[in-house]
PDB file of N, CA and C in Angstrom:
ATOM      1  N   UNK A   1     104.285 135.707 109.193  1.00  0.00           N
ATOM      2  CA  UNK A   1     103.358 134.598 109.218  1.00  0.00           C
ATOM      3  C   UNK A   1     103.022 134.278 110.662  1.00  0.00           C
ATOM      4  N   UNK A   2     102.026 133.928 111.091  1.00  0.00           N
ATOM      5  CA  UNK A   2     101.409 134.084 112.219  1.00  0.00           C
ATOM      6  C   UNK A   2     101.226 132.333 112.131  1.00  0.00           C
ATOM      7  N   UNK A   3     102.095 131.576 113.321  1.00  0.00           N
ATOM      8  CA  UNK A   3     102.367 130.019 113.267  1.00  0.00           C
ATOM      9  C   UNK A   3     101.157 129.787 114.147  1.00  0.00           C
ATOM     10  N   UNK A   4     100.771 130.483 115.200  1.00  0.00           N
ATOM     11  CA  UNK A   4      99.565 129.997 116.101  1.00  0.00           C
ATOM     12  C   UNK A   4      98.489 129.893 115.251  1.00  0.00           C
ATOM     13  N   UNK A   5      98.127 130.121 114.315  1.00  0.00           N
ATOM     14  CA  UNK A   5      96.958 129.901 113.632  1.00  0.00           C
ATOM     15  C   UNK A   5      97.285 128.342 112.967  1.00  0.00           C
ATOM     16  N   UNK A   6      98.299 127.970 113.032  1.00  0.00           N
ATOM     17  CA  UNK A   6      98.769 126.590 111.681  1.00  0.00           C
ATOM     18  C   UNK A   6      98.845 127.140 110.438  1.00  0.00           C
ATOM     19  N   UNK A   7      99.408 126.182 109.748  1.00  0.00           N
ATOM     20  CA  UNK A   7     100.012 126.813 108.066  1.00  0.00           C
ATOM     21  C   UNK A   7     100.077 125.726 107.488  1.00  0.00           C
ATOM     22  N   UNK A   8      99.316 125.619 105.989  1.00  0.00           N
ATOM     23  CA  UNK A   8      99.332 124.618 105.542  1.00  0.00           C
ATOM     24  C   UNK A   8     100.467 124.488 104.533  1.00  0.00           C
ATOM     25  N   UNK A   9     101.092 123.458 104.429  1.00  0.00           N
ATOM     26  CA  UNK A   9     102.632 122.951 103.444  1.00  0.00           C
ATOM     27  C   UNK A   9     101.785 122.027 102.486  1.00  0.00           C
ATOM     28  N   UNK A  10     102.244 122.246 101.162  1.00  0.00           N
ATOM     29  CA  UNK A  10     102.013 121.569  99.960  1.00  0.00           C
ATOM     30  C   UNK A  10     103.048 121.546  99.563  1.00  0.00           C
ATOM     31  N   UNK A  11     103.141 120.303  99.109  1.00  0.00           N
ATOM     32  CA  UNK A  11     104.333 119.588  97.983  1.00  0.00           C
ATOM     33  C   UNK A  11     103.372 119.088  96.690  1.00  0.00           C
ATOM     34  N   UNK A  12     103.992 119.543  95.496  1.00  0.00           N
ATOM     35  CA  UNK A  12     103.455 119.260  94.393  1.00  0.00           C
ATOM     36  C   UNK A  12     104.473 119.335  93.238  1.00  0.00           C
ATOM     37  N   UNK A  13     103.951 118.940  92.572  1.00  0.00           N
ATOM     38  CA  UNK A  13     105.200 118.356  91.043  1.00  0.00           C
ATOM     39  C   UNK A  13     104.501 119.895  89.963  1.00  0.00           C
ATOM     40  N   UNK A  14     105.768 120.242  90.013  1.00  0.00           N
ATOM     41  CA  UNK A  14     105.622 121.586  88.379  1.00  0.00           C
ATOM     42  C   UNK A  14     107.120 121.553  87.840  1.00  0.00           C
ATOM     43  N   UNK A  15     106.623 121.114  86.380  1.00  0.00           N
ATOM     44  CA  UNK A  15     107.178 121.181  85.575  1.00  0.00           C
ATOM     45  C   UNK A  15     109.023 120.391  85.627  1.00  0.00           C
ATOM     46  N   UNK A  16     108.463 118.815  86.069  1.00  0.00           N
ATOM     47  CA  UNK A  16     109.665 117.876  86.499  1.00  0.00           C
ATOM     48  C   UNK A  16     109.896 118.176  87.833  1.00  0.00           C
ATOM     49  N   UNK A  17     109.514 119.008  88.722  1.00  0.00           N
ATOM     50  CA  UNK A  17     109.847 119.725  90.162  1.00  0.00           C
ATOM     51  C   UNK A  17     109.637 119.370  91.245  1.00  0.00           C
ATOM     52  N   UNK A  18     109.679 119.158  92.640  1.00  0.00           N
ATOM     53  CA  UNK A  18     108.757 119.277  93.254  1.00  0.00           C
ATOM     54  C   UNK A  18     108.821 120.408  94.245  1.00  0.00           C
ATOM     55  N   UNK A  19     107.775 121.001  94.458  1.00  0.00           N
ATOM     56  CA  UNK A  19     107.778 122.335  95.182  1.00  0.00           C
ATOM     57  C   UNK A  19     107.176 121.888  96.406  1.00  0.00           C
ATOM     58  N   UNK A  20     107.162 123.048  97.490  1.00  0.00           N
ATOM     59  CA  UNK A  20     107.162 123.150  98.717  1.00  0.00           C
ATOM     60  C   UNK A  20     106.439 124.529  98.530  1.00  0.00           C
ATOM     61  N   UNK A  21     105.229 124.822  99.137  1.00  0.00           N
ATOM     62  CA  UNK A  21     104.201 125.956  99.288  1.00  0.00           C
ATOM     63  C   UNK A  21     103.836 125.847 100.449  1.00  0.00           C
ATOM     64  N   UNK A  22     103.800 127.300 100.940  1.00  0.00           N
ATOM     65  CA  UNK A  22     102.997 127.621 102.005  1.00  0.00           C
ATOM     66  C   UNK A  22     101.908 128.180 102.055  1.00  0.00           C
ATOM     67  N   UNK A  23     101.058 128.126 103.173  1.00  0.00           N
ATOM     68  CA  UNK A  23      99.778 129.257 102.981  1.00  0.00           C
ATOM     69  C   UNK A  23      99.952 130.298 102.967  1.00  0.00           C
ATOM     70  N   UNK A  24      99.587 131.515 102.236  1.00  0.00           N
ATOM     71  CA  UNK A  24     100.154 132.768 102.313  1.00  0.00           C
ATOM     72  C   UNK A  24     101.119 133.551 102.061  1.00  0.00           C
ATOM     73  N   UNK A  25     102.159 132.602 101.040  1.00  0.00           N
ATOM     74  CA  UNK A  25     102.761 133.462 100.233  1.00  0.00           C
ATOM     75  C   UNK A  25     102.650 132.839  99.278  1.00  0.00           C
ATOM     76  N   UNK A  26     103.333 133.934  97.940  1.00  0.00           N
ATOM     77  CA  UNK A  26     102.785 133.822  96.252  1.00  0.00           C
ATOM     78  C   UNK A  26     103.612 132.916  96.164  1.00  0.00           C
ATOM     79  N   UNK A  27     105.050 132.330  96.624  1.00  0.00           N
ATOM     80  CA  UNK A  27     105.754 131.984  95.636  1.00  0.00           C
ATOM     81  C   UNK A  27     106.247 130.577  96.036  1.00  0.00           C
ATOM     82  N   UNK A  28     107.201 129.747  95.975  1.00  0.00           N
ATOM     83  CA  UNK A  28     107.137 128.371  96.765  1.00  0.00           C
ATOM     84  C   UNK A  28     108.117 128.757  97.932  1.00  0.00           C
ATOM     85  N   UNK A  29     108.047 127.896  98.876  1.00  0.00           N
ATOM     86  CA  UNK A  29     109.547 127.924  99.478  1.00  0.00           C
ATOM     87  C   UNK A  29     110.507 127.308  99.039  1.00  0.00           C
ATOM     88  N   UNK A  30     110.763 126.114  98.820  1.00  0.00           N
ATOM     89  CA  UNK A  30     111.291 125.473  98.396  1.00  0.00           C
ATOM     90  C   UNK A  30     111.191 124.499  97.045  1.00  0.00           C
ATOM     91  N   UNK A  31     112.539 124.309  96.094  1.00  0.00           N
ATOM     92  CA  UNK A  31     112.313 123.538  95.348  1.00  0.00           C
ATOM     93  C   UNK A  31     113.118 122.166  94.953  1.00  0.00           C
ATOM     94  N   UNK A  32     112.705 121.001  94.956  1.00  0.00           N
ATOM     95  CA  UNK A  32     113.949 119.794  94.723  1.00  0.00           C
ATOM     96  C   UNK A  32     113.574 119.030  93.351  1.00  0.00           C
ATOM     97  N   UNK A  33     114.251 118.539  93.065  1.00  0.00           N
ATOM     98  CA  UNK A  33     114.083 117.382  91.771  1.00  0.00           C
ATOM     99  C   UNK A  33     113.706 116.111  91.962  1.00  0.00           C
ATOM    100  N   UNK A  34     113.593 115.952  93.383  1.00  0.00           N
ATOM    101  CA  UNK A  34     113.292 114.446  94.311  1.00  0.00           C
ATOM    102  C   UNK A  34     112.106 114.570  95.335  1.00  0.00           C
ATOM    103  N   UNK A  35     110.772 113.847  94.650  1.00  0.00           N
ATOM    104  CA  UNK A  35     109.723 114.037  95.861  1.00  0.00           C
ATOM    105  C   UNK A  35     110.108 113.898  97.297  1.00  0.00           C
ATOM    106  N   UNK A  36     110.763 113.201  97.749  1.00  0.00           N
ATOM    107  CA  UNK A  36     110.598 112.533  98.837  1.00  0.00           C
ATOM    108  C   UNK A  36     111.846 113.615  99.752  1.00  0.00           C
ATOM    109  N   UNK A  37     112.710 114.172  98.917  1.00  0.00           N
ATOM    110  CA  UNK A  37     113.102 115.588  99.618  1.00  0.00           C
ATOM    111  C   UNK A  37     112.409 116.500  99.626  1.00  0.00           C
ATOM    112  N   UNK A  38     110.958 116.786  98.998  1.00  0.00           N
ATOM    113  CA  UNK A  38     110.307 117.622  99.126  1.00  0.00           C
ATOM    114  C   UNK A  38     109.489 117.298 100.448  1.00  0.00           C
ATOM    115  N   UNK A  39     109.290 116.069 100.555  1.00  0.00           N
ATOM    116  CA  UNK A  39     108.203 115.630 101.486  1.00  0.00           C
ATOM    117  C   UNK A  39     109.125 115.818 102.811  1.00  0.00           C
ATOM    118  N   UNK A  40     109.901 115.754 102.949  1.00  0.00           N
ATOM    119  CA  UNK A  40     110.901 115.755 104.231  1.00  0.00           C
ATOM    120  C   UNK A  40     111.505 117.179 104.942  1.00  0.00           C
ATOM    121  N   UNK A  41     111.764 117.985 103.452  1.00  0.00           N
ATOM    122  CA  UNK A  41     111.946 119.143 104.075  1.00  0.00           C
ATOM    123  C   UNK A  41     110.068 119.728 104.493  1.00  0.00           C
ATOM    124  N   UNK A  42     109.671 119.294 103.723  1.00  0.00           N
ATOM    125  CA  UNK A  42     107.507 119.886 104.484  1.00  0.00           C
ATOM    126  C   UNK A  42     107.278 119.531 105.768  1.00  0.00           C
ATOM    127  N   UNK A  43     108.281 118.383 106.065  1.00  0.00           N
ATOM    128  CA  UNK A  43     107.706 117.782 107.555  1.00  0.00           C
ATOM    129  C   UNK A  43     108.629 118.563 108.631  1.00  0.00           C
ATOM    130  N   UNK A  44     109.835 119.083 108.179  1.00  0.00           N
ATOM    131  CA  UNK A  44     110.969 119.645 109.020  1.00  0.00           C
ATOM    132  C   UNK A  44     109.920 121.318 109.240  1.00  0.00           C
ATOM    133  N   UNK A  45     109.352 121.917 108.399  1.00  0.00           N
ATOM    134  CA  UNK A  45     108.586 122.961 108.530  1.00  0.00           C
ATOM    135  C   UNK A  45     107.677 122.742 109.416  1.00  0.00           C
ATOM    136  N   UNK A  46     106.994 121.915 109.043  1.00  0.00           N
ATOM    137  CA  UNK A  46     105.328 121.469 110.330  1.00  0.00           C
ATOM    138  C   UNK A  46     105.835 121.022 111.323  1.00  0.00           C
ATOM    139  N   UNK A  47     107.276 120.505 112.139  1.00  0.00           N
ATOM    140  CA  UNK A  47     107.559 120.258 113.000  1.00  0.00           C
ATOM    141  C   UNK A  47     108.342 121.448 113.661  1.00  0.00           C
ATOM    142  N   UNK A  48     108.287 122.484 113.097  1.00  0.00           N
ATOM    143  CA  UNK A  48     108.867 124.038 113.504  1.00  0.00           C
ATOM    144  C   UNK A  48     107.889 124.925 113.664  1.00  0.00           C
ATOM    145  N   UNK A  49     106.766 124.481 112.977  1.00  0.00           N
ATOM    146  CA  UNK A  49     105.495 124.813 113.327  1.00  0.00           C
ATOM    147  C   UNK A  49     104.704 124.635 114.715  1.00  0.00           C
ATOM    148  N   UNK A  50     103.586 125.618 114.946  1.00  0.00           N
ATOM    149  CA  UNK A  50     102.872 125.181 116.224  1.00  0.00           C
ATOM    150  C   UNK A  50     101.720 124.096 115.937  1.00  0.00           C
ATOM    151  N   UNK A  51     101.414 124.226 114.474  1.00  0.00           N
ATOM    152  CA  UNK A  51     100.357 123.700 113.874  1.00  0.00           C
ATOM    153  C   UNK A  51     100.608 123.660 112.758  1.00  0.00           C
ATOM    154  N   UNK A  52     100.456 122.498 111.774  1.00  0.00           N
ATOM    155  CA  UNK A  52     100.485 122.217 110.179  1.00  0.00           C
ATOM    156  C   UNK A  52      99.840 121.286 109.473  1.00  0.00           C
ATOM    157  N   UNK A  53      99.609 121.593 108.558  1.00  0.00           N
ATOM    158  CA  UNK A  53      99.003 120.239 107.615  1.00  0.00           C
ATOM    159  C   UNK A  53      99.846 120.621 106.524  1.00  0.00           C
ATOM    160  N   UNK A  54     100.246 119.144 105.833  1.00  0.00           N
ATOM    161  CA  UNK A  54     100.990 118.988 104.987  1.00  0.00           C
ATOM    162  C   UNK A  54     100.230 117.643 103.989  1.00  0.00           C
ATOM    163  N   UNK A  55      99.550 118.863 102.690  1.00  0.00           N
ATOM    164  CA  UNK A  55      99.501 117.471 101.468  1.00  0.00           C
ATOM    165  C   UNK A  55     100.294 117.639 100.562  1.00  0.00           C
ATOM    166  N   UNK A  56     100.173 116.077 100.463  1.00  0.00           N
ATOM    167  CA  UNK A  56     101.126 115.920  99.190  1.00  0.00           C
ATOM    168  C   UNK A  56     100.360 115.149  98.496  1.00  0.00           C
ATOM    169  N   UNK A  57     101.015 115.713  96.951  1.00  0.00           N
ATOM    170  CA  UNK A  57      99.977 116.025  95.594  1.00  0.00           C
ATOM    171  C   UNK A  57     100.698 115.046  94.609  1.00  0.00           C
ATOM    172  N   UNK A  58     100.186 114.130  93.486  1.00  0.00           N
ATOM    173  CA  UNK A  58     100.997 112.889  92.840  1.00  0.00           C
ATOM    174  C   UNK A  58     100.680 114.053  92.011  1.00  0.00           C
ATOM    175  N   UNK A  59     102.163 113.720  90.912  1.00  0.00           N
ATOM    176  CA  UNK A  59     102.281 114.043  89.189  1.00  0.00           C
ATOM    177  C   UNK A  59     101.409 114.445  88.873  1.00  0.00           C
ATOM    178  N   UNK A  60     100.130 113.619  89.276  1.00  0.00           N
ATOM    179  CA  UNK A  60      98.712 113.915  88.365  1.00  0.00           C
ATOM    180  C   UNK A  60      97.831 115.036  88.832  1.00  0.00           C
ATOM    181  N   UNK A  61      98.331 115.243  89.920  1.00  0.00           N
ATOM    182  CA  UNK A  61      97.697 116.951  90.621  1.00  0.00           C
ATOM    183  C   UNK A  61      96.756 116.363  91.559  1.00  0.00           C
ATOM    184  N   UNK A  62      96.541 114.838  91.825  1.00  0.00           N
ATOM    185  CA  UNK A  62      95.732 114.793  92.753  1.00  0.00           C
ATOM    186  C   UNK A  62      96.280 114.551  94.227  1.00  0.00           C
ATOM    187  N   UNK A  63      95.283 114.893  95.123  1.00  0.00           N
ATOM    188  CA  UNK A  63      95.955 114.869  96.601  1.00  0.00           C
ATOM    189  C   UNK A  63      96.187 113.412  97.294  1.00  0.00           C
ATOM    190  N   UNK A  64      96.958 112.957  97.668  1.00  0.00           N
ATOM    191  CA  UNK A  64      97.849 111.800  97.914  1.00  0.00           C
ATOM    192  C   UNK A  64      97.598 111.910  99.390  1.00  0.00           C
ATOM    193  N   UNK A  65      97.810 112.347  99.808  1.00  0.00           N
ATOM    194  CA  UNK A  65      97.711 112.802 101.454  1.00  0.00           C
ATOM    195  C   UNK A  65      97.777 113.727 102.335  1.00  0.00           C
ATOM    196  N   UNK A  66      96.936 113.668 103.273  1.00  0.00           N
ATOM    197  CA  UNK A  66      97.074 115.117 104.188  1.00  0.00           C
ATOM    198  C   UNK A  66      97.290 114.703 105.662  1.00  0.00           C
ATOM    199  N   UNK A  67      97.996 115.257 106.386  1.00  0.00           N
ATOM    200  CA  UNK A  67      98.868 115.137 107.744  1.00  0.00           C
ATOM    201  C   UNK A  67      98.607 116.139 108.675  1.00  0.00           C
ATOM    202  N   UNK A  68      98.223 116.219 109.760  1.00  0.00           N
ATOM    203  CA  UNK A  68      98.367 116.796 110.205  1.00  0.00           C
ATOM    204  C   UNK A  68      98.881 117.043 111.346  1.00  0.00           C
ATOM    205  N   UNK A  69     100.071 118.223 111.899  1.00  0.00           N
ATOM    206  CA  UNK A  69     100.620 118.404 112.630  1.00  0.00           C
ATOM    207  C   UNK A  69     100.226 119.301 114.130  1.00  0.00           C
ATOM    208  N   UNK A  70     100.421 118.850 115.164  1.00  0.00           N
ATOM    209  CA  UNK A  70      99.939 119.298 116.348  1.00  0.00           C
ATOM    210  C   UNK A  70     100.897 119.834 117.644  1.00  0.00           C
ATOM    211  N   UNK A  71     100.952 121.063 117.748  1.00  0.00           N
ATOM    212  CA  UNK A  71     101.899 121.575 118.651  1.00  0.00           C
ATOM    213  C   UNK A  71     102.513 120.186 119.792  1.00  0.00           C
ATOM    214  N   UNK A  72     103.803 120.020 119.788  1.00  0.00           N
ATOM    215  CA  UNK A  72     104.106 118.798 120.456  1.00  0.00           C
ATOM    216  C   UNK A  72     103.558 118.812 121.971  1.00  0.00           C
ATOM    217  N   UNK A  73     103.778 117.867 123.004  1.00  0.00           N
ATOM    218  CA  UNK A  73     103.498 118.380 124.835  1.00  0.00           C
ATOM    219  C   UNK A  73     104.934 118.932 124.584  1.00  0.00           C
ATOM    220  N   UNK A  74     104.965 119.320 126.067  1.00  0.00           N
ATOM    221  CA  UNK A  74     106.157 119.755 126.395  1.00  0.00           C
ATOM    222  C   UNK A  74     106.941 118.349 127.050  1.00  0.00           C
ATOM    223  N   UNK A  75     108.746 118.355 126.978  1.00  0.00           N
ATOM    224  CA  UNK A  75     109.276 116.498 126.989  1.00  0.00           C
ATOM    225  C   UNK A  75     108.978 117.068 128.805  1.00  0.00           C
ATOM    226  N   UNK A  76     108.680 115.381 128.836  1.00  0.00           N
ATOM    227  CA  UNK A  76     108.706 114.906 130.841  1.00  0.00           C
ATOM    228  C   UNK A  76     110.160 114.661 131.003  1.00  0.00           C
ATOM    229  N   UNK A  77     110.183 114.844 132.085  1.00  0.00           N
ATOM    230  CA  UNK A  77     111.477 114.771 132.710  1.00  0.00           C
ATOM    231  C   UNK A  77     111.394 113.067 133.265  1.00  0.00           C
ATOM    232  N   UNK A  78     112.081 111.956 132.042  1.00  0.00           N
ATOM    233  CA  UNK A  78     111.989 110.935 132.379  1.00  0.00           C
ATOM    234  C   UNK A  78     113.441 110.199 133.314  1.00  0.00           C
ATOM    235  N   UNK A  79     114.134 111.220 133.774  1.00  0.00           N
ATOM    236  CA  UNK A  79     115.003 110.847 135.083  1.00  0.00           C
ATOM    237  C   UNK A  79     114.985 110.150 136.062  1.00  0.00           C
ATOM    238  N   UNK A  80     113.526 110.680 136.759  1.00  0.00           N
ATOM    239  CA  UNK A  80     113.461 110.015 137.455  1.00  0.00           C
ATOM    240  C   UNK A  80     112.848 107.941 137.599  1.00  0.00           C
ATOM    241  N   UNK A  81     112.571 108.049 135.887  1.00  0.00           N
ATOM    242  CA  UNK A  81     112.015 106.822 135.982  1.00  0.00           C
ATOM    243  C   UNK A  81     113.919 105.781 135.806  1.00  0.00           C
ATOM    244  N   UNK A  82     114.727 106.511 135.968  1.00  0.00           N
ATOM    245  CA  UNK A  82     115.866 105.509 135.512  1.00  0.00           C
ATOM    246  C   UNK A  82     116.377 104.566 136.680  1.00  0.00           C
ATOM    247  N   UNK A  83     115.796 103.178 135.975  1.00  0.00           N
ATOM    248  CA  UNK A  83     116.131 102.099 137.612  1.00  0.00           C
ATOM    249  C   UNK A  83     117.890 102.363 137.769  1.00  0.00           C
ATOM    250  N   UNK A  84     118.300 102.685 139.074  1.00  0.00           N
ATOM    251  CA  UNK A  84     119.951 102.955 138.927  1.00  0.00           C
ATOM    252  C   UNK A  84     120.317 101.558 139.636  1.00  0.00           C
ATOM    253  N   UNK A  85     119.611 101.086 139.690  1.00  0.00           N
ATOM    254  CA  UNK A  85     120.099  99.527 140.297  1.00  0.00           C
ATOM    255  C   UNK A  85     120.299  99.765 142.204  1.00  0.00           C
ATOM    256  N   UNK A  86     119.571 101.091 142.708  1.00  0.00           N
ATOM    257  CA  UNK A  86     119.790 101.024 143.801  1.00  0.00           C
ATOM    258  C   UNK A  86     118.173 101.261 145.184  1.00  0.00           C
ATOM    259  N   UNK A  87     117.749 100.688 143.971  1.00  0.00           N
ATOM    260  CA  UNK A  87     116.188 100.730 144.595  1.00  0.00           C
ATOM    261  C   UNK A  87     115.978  99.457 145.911  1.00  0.00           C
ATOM    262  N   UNK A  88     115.428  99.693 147.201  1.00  0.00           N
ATOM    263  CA  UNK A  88     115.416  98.753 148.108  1.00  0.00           C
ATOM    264  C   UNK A  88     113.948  97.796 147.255  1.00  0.00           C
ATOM    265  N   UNK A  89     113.996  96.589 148.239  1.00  0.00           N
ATOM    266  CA  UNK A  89     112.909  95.760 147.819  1.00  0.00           C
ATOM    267  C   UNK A  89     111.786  95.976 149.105  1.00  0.00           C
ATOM    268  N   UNK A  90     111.820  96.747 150.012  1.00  0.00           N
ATOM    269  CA  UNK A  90     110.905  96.655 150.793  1.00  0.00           C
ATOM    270  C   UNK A  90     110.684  95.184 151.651  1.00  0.00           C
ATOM    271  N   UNK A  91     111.505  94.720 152.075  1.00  0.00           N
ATOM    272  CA  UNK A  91     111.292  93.221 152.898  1.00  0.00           C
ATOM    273  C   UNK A  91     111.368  93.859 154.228  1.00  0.00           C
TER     274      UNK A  91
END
């Protein structure tokens, strides 16, 4: 699977279920008995991702919501902002 392009994650309810689909393969990735572990492990994927969208689909097959995920920045090095209590006042 080629992540630089993005990959879309679906969570949807089959048959009491909820599944976890990706773009581009036949079969699910994942399956739980609890939406909201479905929805959590979809977000742990799009955040391993470079790019994702993730909908999620109610009981009734309709789409509930779509998210989308965006390669993070890279973290700042916030060190140097740490007051160490030894900063002059300039007088």
């Amino acid at each position: 699977m080629n992540m630089d392009r993005g990959v879309i994650l679906r969570v949807c309810s089959q048959s009491a279920r909820w599944t976890v689909t990706e773009s581009g393969r036949d079969k699910a990735v994942a399956d739980f008995g609890d939406k909201d572990d479905a929805v959590e492990y979809a977000h742990s994927l799009a955040t391993a991702a470079q790019e994702a969208v993730i909908e999620i689909y109610g009981e009734d097959g309709r789409l509930e919501s779509r998210t989308q995920h965006a390669a993070s920045e890279p973290l700042r090095d916030s060190s140097k902002d740490i007051d160490t209590g030894t900063a002059t006042t300039g007088r």
